[in-house]
C-alpha atoms as a PDB file:
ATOM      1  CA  UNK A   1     -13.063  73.544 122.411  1.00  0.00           C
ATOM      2  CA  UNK A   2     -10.984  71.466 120.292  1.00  0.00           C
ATOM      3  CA  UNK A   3      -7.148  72.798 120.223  1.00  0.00           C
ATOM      4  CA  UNK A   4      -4.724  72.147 117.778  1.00  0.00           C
ATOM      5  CA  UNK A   5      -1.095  73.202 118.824  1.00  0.00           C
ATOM      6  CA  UNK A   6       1.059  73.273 115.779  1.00  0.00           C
ATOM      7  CA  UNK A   7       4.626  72.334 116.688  1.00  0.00           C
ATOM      8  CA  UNK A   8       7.264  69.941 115.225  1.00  0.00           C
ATOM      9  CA  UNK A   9       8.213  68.335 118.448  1.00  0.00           C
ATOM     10  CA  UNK A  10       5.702  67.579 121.288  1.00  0.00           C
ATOM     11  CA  UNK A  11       7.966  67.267 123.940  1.00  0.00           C
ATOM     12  CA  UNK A  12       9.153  70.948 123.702  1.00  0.00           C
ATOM     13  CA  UNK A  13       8.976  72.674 126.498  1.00  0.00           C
ATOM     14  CA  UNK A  14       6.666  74.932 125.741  1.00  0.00           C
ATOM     15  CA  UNK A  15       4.540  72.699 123.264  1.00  0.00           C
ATOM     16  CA  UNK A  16       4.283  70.222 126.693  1.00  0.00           C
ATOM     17  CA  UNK A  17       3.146  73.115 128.869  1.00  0.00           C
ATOM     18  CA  UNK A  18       0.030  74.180 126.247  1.00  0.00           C
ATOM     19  CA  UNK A  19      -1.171  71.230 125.999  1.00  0.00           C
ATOM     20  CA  UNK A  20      -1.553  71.040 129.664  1.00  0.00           C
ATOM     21  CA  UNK A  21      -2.767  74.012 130.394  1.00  0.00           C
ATOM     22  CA  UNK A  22      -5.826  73.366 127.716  1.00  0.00           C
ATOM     23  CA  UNK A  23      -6.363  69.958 129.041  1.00  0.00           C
ATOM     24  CA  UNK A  24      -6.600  71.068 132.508  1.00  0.00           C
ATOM     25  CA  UNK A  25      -9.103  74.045 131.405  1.00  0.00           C
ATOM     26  CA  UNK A  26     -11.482  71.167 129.695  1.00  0.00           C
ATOM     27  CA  UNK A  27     -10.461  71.112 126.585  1.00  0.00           C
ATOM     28  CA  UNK A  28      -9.741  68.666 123.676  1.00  0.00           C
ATOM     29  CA  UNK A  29      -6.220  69.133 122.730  1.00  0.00           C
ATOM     30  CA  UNK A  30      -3.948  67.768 120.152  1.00  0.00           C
ATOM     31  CA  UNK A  31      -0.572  68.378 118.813  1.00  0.00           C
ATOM     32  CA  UNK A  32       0.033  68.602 114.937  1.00  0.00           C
ATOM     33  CA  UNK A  33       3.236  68.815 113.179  1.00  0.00           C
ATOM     34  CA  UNK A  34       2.650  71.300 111.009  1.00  0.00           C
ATOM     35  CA  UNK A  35       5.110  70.009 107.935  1.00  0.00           C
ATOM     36  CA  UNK A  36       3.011  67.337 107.367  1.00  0.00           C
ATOM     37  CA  UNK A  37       0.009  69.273 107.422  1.00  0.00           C
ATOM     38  CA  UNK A  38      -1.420  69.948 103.756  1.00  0.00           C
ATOM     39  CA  UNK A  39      -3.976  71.338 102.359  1.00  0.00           C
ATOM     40  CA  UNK A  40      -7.109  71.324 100.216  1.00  0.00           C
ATOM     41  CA  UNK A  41      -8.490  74.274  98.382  1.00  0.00           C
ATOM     42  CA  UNK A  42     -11.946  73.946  96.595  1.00  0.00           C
ATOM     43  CA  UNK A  43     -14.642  76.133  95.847  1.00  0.00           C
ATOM     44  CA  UNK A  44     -16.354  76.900  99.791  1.00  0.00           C
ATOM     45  CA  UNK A  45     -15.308  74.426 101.170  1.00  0.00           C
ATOM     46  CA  UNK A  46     -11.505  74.891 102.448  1.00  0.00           C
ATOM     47  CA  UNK A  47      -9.877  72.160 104.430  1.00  0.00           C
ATOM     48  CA  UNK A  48      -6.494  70.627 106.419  1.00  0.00           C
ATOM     49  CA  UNK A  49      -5.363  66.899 106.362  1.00  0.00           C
ATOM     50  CA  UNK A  50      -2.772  65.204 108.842  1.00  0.00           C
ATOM     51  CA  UNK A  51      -1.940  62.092 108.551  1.00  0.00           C
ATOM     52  CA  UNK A  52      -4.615  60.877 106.223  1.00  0.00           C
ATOM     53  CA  UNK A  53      -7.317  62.462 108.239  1.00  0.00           C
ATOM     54  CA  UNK A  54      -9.725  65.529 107.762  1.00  0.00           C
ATOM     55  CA  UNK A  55      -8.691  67.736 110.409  1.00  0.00           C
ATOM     56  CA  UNK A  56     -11.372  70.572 110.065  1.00  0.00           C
ATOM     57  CA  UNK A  57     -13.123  70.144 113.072  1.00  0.00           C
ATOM     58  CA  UNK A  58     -10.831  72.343 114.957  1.00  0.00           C
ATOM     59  CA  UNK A  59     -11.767  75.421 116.912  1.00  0.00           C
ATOM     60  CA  UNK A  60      -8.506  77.307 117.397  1.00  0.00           C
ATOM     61  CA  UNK A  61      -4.886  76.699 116.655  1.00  0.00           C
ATOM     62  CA  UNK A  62      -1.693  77.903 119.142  1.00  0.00           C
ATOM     63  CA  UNK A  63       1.090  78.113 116.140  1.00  0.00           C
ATOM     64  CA  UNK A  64       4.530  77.048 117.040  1.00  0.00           C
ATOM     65  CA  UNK A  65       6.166  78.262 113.669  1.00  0.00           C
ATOM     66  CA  UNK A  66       9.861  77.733 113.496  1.00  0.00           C
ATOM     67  CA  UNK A  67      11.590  80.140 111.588  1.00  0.00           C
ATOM     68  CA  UNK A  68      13.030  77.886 109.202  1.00  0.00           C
ATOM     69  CA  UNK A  69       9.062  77.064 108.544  1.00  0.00           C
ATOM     70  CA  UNK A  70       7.734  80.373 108.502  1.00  0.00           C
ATOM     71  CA  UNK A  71       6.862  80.409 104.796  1.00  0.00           C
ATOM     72  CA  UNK A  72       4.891  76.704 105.091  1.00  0.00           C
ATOM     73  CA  UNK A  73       3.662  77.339 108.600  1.00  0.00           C
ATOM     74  CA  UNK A  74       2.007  80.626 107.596  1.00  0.00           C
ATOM     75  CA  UNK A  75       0.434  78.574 104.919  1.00  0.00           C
ATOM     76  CA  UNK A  76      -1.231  76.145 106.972  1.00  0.00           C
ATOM     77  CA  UNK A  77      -2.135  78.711 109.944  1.00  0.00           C
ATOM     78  CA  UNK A  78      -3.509  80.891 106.798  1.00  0.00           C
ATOM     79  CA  UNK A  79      -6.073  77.978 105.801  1.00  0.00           C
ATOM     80  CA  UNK A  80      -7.091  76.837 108.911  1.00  0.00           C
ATOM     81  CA  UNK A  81      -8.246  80.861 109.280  1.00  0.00           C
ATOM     82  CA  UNK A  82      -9.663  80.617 105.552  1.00  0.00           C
ATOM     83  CA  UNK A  83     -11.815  78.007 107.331  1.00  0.00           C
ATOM     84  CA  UNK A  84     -12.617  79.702 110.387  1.00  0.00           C
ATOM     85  CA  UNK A  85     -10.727  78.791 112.645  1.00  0.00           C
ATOM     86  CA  UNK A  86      -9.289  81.046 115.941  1.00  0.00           C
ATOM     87  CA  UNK A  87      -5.811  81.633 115.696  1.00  0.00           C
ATOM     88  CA  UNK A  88      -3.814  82.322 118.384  1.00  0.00           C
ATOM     89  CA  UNK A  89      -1.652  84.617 116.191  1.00  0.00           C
ATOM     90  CA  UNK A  90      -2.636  85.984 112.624  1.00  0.00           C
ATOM     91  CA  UNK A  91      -0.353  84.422 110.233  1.00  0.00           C
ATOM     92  CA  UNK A  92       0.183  87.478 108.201  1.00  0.00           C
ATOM     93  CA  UNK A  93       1.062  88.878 111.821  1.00  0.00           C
ATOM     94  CA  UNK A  94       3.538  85.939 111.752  1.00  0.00           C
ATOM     95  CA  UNK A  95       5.347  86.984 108.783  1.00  0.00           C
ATOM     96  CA  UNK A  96       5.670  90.263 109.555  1.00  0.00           C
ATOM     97  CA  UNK A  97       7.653  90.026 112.705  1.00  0.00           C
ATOM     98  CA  UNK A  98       9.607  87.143 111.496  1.00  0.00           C
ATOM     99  CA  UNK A  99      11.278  89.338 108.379  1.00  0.00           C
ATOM    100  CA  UNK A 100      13.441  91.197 110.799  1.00  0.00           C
ATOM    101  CA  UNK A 101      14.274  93.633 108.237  1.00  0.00           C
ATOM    102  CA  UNK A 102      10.295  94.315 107.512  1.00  0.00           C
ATOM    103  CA  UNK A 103       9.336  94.131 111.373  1.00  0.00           C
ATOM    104  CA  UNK A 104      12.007  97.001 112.402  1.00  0.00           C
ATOM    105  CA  UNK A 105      10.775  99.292 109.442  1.00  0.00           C
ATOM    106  CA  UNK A 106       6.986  99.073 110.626  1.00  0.00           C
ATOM    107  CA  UNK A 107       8.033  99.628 114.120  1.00  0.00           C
ATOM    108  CA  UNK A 108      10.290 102.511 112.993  1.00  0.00           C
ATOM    109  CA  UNK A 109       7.556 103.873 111.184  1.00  0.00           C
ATOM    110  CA  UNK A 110       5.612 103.977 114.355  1.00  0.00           C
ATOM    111  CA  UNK A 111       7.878 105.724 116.187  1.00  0.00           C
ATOM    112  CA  UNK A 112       8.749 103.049 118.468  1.00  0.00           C
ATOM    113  CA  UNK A 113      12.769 102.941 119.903  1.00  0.00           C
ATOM    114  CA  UNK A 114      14.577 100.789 117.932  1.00  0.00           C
ATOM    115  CA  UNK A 115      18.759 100.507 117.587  1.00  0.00           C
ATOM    116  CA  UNK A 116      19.918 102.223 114.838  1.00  0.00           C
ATOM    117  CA  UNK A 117      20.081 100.311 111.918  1.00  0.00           C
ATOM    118  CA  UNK A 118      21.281  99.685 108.726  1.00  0.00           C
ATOM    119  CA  UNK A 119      20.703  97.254 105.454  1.00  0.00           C
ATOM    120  CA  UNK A 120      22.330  96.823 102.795  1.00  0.00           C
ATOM    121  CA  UNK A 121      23.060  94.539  99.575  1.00  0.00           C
ATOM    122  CA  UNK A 122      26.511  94.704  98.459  1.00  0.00           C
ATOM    123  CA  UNK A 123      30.130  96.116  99.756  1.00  0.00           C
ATOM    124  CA  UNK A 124      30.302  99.282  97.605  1.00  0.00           C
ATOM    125  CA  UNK A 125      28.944 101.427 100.834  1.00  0.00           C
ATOM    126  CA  UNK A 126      30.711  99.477 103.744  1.00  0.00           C
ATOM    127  CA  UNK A 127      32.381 102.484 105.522  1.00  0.00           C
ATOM    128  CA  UNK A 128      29.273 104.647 105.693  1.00  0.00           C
ATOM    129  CA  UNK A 129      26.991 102.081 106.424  1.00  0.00           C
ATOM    130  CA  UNK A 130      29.520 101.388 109.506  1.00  0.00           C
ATOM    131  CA  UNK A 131      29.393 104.823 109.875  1.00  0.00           C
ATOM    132  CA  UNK A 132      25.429 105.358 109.871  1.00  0.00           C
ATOM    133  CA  UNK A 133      25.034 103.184 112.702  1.00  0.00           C
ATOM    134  CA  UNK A 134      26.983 104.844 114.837  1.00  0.00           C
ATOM    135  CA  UNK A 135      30.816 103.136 114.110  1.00  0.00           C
ATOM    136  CA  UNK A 136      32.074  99.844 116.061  1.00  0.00           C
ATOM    137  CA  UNK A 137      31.863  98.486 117.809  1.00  0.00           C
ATOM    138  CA  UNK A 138      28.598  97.098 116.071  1.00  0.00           C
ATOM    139  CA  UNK A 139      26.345  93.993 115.966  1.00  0.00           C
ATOM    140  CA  UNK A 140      25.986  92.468 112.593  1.00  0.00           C
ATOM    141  CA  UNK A 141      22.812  89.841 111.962  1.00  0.00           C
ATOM    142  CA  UNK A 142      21.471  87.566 110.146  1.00  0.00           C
ATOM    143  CA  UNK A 143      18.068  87.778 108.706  1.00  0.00           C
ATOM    144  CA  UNK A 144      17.185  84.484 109.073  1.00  0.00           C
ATOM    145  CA  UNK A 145      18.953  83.960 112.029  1.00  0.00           C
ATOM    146  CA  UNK A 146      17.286  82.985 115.749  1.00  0.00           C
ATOM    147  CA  UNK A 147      17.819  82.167 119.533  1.00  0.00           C
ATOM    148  CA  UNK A 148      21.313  84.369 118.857  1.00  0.00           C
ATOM    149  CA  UNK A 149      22.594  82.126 115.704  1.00  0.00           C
ATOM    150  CA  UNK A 150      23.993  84.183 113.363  1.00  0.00           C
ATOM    151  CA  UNK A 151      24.724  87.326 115.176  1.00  0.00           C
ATOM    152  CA  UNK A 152      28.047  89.046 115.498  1.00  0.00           C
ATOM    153  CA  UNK A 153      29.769  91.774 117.720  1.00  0.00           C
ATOM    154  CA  UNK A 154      32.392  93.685 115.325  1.00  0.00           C
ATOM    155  CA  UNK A 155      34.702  95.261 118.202  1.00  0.00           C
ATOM    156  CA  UNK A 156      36.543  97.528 115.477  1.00  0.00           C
ATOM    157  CA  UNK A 157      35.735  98.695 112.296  1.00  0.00           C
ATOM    158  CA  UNK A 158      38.023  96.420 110.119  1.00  0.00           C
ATOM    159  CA  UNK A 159      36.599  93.569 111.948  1.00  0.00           C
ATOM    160  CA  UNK A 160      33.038  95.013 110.941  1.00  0.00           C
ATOM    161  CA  UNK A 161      34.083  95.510 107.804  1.00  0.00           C
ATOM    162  CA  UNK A 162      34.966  92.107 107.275  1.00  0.00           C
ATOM    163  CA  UNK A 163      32.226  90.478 108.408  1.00  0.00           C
ATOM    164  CA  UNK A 164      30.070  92.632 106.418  1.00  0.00           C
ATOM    165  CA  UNK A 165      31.962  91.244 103.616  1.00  0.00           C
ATOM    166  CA  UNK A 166      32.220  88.132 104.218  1.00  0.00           C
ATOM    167  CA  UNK A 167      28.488  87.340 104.804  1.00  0.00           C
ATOM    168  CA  UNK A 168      27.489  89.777 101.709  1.00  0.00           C
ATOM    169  CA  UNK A 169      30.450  87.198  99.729  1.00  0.00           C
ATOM    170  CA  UNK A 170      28.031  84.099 100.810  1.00  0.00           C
ATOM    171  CA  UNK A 171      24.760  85.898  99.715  1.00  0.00           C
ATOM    172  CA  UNK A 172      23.476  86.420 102.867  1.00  0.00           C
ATOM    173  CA  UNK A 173      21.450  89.032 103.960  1.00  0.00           C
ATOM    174  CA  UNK A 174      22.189  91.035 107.134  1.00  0.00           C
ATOM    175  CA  UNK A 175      21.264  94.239 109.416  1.00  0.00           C
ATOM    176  CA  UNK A 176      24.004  95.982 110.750  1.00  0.00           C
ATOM    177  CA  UNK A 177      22.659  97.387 113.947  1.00  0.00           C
ATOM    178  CA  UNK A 178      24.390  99.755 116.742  1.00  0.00           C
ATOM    179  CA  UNK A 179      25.877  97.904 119.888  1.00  0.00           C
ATOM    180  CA  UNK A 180      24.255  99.510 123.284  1.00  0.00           C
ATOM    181  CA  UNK A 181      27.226  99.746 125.352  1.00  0.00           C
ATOM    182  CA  UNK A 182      25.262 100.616 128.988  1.00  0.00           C
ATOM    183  CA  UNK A 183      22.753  97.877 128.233  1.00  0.00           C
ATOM    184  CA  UNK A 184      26.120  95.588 129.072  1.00  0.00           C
ATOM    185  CA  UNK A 185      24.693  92.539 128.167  1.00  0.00           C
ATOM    186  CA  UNK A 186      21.116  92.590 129.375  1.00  0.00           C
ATOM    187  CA  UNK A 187      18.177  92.922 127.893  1.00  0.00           C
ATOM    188  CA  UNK A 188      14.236  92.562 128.409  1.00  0.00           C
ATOM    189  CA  UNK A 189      11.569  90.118 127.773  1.00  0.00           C
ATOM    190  CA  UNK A 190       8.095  91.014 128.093  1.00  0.00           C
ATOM    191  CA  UNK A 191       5.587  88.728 127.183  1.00  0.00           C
ATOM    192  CA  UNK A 192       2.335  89.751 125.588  1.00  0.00           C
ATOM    193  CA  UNK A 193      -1.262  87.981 125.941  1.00  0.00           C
ATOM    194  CA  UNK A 194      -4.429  89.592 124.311  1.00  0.00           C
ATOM    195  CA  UNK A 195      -2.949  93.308 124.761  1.00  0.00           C
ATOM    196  CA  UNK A 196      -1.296  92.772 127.470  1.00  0.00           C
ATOM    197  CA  UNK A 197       2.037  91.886 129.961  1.00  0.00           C
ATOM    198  CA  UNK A 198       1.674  88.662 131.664  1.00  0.00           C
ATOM    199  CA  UNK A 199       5.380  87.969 132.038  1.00  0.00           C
ATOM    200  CA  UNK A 200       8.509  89.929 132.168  1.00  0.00           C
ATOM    201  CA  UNK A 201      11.779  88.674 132.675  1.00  0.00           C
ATOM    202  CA  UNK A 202      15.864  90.296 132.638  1.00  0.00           C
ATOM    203  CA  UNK A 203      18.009  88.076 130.782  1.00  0.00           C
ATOM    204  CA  UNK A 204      21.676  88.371 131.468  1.00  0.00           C
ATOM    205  CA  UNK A 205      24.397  87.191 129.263  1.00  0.00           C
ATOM    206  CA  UNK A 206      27.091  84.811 130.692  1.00  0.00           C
ATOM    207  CA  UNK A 207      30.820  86.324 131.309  1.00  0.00           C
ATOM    208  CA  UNK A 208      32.482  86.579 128.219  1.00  0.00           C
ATOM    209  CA  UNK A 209      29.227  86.685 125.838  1.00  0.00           C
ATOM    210  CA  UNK A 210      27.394  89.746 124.724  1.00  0.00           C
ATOM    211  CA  UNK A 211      24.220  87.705 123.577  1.00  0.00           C
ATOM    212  CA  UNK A 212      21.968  87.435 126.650  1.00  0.00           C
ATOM    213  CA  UNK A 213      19.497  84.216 124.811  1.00  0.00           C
ATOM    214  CA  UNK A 214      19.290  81.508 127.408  1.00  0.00           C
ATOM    215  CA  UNK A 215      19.736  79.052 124.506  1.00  0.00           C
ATOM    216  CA  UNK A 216      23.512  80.348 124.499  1.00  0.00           C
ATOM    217  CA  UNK A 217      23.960  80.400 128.452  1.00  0.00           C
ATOM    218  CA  UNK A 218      22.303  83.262 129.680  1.00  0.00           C
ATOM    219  CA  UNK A 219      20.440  83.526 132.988  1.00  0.00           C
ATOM    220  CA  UNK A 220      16.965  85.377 133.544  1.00  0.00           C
ATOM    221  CA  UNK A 221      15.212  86.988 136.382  1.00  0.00           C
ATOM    222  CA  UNK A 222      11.952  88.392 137.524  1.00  0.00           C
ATOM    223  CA  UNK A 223      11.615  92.164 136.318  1.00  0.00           C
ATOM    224  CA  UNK A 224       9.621  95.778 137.166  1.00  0.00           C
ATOM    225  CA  UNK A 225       9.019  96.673 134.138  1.00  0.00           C
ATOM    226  CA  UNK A 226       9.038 101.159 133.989  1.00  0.00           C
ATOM    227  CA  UNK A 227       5.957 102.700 132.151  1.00  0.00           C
ATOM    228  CA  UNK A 228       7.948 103.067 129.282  1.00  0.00           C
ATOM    229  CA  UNK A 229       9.092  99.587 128.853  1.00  0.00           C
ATOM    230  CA  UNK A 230       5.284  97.975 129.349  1.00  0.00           C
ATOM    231  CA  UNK A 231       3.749 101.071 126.955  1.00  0.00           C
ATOM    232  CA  UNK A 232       6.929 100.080 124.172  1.00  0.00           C
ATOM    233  CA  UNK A 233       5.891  96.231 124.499  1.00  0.00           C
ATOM    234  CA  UNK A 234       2.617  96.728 123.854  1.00  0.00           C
ATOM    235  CA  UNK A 235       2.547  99.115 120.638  1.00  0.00           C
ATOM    236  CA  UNK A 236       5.435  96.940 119.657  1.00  0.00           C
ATOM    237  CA  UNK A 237       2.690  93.839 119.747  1.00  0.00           C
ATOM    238  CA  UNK A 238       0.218  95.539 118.803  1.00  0.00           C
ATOM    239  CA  UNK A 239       1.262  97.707 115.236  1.00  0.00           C
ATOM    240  CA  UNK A 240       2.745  94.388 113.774  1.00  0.00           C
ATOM    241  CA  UNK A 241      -0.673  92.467 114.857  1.00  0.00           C
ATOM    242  CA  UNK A 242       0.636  90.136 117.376  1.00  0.00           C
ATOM    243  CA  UNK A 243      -1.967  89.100 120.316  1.00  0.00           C
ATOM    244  CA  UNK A 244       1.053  86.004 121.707  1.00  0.00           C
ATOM    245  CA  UNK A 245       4.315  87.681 121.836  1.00  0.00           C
ATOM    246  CA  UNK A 246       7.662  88.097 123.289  1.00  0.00           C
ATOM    247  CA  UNK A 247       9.393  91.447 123.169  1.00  0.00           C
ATOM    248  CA  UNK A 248      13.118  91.638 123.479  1.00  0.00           C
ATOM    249  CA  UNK A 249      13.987  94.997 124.722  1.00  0.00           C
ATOM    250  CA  UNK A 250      17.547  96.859 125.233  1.00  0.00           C
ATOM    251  CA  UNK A 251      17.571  99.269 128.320  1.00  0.00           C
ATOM    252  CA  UNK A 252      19.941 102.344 127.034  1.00  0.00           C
ATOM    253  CA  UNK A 253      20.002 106.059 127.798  1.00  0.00           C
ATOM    254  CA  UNK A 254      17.526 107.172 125.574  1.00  0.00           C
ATOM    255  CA  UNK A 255      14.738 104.893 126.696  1.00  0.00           C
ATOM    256  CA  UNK A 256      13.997 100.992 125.518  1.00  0.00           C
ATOM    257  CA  UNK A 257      14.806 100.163 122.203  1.00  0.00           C
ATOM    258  CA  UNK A 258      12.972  97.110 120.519  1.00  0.00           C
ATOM    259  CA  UNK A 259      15.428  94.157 119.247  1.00  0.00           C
ATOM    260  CA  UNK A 260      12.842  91.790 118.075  1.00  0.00           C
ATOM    261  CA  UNK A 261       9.313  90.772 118.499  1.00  0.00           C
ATOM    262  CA  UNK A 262       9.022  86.842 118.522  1.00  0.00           C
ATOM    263  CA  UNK A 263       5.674  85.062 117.593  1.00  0.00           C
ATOM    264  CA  UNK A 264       6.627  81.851 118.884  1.00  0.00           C
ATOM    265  CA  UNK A 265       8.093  82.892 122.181  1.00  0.00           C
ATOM    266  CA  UNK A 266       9.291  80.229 124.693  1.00  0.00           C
ATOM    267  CA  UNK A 267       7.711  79.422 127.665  1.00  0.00           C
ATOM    268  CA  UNK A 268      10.261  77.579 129.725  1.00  0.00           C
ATOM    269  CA  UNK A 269      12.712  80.766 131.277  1.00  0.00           C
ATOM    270  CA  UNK A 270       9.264  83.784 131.315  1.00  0.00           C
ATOM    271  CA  UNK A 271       7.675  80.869 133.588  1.00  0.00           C
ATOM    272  CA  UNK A 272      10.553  79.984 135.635  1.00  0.00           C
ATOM    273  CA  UNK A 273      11.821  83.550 136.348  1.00  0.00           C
ATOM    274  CA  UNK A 274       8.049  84.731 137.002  1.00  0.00           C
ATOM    275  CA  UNK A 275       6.528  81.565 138.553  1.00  0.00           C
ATOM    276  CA  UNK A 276       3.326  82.479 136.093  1.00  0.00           C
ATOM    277  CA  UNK A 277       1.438  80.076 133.933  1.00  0.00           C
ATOM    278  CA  UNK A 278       1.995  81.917 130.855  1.00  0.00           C
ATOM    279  CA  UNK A 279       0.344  78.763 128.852  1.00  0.00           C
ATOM    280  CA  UNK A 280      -2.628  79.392 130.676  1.00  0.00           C
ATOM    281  CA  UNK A 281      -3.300  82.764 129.847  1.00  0.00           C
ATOM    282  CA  UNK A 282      -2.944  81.614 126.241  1.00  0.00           C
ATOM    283  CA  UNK A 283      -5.483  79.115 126.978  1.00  0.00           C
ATOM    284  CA  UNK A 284      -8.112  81.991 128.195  1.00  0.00           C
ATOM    285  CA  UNK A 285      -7.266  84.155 125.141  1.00  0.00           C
ATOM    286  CA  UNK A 286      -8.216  81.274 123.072  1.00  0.00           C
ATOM    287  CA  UNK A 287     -11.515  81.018 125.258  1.00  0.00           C
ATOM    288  CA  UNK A 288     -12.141  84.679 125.529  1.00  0.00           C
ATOM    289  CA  UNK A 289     -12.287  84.706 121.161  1.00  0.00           C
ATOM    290  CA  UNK A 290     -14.276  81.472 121.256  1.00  0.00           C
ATOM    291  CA  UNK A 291     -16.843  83.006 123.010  1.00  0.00           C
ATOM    292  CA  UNK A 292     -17.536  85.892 121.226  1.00  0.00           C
ATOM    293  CA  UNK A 293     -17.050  83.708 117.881  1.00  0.00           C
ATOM    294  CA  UNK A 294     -20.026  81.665 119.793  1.00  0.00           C
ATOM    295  CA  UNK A 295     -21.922  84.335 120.597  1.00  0.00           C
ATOM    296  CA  UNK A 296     -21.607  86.070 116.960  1.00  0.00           C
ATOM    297  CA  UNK A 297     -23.035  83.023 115.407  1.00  0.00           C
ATOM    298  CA  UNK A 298     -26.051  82.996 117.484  1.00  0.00           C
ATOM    299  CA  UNK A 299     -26.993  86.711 117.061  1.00  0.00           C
ATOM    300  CA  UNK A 300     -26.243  86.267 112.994  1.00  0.00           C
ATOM    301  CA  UNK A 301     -28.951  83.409 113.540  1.00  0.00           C
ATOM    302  CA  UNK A 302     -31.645  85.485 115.020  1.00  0.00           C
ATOM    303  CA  UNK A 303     -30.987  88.160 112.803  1.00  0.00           C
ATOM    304  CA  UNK A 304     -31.458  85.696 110.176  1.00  0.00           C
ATOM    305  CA  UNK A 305     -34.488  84.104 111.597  1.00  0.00           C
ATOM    306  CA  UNK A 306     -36.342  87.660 111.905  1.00  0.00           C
ATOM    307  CA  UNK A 307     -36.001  88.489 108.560  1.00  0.00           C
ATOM    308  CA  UNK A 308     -37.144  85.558 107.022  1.00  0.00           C
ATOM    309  CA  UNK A 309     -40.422  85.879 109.722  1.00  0.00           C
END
């Protein structure tokens, strides 16, 4: 196959190991900053440039979509599947689970443990939308925030109730969310491949911090993951249409509860706390879709072939 990882910087960690992996599997691989992707869109017959170039000729994409890109990266992921092309997530899958606000409301609606959580637009209902959720202390969010930016422990509710304010006074748009007091600063990663765990990891937050990302300092470790955490990873994955995932779980006393489900999850700390090759089970999910894609084409032939004998 020909693989096309789309990611702004190829020495990433993660972009680094995929490209490996395929390479060592056989396969032609190249790395394409998406941003300067663009497209063409004419009557059947769809196509991608880079760089000057015609990239069409690709058989599946990995997407690396930052979330500052998620609007022009779903674009681009969107016409290379206009044109055919195996993706190794569905971009409209991509867009769901990046809008936090519209990825806990699906999930919600499928019954799936999730903090309690509210959103709002304006200050008029601070004190019961404190209240809602439980009271402080609280965790307050951005929507557009990632790797732990933008997210907020209120220990008290006139601290809550300022921040509330104060990010509603720049026009921001948050989720106020309930703070899980026994899940004292851990929580779960499980990685998803093709319906199912290849990877699962506890992350721990440093002393002092509440946020357990490894971006801001905190440590991970190889997991056991308990029937109900691997069953509430995969319908996580699976009702928002994700077949590469990461699922950030919160242990608590009422079973897991979903934080976030990441489309571009990293590879380096799920590798390093599991000694896995995560990229390569990417790699064979890529392969496995390939194949059948292969294998569809050739029985559409015959099928064609008898009914024009």
């Amino acid at each position: 196959m020909k693989i096309a990882i789309l990611s702004t910087n190829k020495n990433l960690y993660s972009t680094r190991q995929l490209y490996d992996a395929a390479v060592k599997r056989g396969h032609e691989c190249l790395i394409l900053d998406h941003r300067k992707c663009y497209v063409g869109i004419k009557q059947g017959k769809p196509s991608i440039h880079y760089n000057g170039q015609d990239v069409s000729d690709i058989d599946a994409i990995i997407p690396r979509i930052g979330a500052s890109l998620t609007f022009y990266g779903s674009a681009i992921v969107r016409q290379f599947e206009v044109m055919g092309v195996i993706s190794a997530n569905p971009s409209q899958a991509i867009t769901r689970s990046r809008d936090k606000l519209r990825c806990m409301q699906i999930l919600s609606g499928a019954g799936i443990g999730l903090p309690v959580t509210g959103f709002a637009r304006n200050t008029h209902d601070v004190d019961d939308l404190i209240k809602m959720v439980g009271g402080a202390p609280l965790v307050i969010k951005l929507l557009e925030g990632t790797q732990g930016i933008g997210v907020v422990l209120a220990e008290t509710k006139k601290a809550a109730s300022s921040v509330i304010e104060a990010f509603f006074g720049l026009g921001n748009n948050i989720l106020i969310q309930e703070y899980i007091k026994e899940a004292k600063g851990t929580d779960i990663r499980v990685f998803v491949v093709d319906g199912k765990v290849v990877g699962a990891m506890k992350r721990t937050a440093k002393e002092g911090e509440f946020r357990s990302n490894l971006h801001r300092g905190g440590t991970a470790e190889l997991i056991k993951l308990s029937k109900a955490e691997r069953e509430t990873a995969l319908k996580a994955a699976k009702e928002l249409g994700l077949t590469v995932c990461g699922v950030d779980m919160l242990p608590s006393d009422r079973g897991p509860l979903v934080l976030e489900v990441n489309s571009s999850p990293g590879l380096e700390g799920i590798e390093k706390a599991t000694n896995r090759d995560i990229a390569a089970k990417v790699i064979e999910f890529l392969e496995k879709q390939h194949a059948i894609k292969v294998q569809n084409t050739k029985s559409a032939r015959k099928s064609s072939s008898r009914h024009k004998l």
